[in-house]
Protein backbone atom coordinates (compact mmCIF):
# COMPACT_ATOMS: atom_id res chain seq x y z
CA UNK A 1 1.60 32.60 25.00
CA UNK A 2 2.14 32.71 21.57
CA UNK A 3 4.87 30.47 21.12
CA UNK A 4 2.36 28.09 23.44
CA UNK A 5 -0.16 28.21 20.96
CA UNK A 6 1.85 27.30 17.93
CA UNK A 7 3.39 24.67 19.56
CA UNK A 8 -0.12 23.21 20.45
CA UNK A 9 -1.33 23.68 16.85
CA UNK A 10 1.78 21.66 15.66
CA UNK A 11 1.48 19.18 17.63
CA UNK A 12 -2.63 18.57 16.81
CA UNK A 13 -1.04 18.85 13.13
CA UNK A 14 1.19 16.35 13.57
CA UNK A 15 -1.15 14.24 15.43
CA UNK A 16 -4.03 14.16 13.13
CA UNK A 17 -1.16 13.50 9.82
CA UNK A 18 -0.27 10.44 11.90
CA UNK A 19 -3.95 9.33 12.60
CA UNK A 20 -4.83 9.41 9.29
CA UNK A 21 -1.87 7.80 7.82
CA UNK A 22 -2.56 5.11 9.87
CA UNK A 23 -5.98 4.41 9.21
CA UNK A 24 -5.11 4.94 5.59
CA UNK A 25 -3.17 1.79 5.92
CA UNK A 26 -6.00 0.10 6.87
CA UNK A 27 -3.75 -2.15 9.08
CA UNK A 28 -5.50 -3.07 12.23
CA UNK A 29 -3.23 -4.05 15.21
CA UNK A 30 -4.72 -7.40 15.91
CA UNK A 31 -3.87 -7.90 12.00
CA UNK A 32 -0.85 -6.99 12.60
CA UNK A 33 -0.30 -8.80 15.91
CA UNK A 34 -1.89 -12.04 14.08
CA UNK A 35 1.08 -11.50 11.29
CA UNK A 36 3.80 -11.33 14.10
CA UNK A 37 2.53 -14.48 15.91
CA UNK A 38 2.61 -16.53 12.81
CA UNK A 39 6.18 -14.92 11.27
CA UNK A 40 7.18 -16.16 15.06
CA UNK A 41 5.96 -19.51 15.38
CA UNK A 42 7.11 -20.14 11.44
CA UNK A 43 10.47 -19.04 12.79
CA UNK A 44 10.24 -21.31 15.45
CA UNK A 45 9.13 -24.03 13.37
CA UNK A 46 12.14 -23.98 11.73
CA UNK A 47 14.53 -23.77 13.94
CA UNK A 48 13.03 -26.84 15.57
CA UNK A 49 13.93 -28.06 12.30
CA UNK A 50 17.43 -26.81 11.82
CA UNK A 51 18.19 -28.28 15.50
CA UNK A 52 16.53 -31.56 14.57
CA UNK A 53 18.52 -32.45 11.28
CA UNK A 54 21.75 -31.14 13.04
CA UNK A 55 21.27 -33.54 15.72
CA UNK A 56 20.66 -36.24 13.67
CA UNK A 57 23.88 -35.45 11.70
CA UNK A 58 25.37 -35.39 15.11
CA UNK A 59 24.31 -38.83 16.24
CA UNK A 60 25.02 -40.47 13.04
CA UNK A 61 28.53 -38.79 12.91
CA UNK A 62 29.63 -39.99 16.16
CA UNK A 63 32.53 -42.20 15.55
CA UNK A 64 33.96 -39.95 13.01
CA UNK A 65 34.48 -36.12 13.63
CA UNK A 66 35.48 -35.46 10.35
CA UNK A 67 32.14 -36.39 9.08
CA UNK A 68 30.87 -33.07 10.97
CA UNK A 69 33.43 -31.11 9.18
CA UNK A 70 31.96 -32.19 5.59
CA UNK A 71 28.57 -31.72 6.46
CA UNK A 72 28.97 -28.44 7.34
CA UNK A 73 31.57 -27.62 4.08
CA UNK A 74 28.70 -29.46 2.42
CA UNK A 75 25.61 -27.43 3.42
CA UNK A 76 27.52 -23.72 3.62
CA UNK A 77 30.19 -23.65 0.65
């Protein structure tokens, strides 16, 4: 019964440190829900971008494939 007991106490310990550290914070979930939606649809944002320019570099390299090749060597060396 002992044991019991402790284990209770610990664990309403433990419980209340995390409550309060928390609310410390002072970071509401719909704050940080708000946050997430935004970093997403930024994200999104640009990799509508991204997939935008690539597929113009796409169209206007059509003839020559090379013209892919130094793009890319262009943009990532």
């Amino acid at each position: 019964m002992k044991k019991l007991l402790t284990l209770l106490s610990t664990l309403l310990i433990i419980g209340a440190a995390n409550a309060s550290v928390s609310s410390g914070l002072g970071l509401d979930s719909d704050v940080l829900d708000d946050l997430q939606k935004q970093t997403i649809v930024v994200k999104a944002e640009e990799q509508k971008n991204k997939r935008a320019s690539w597929n113009n570099v796409r169209n206007g390299c059509s003839d020559d494939p090379s013209c892919i090749y130094r793009e890319l060597k262009q943009r990532y060396h």
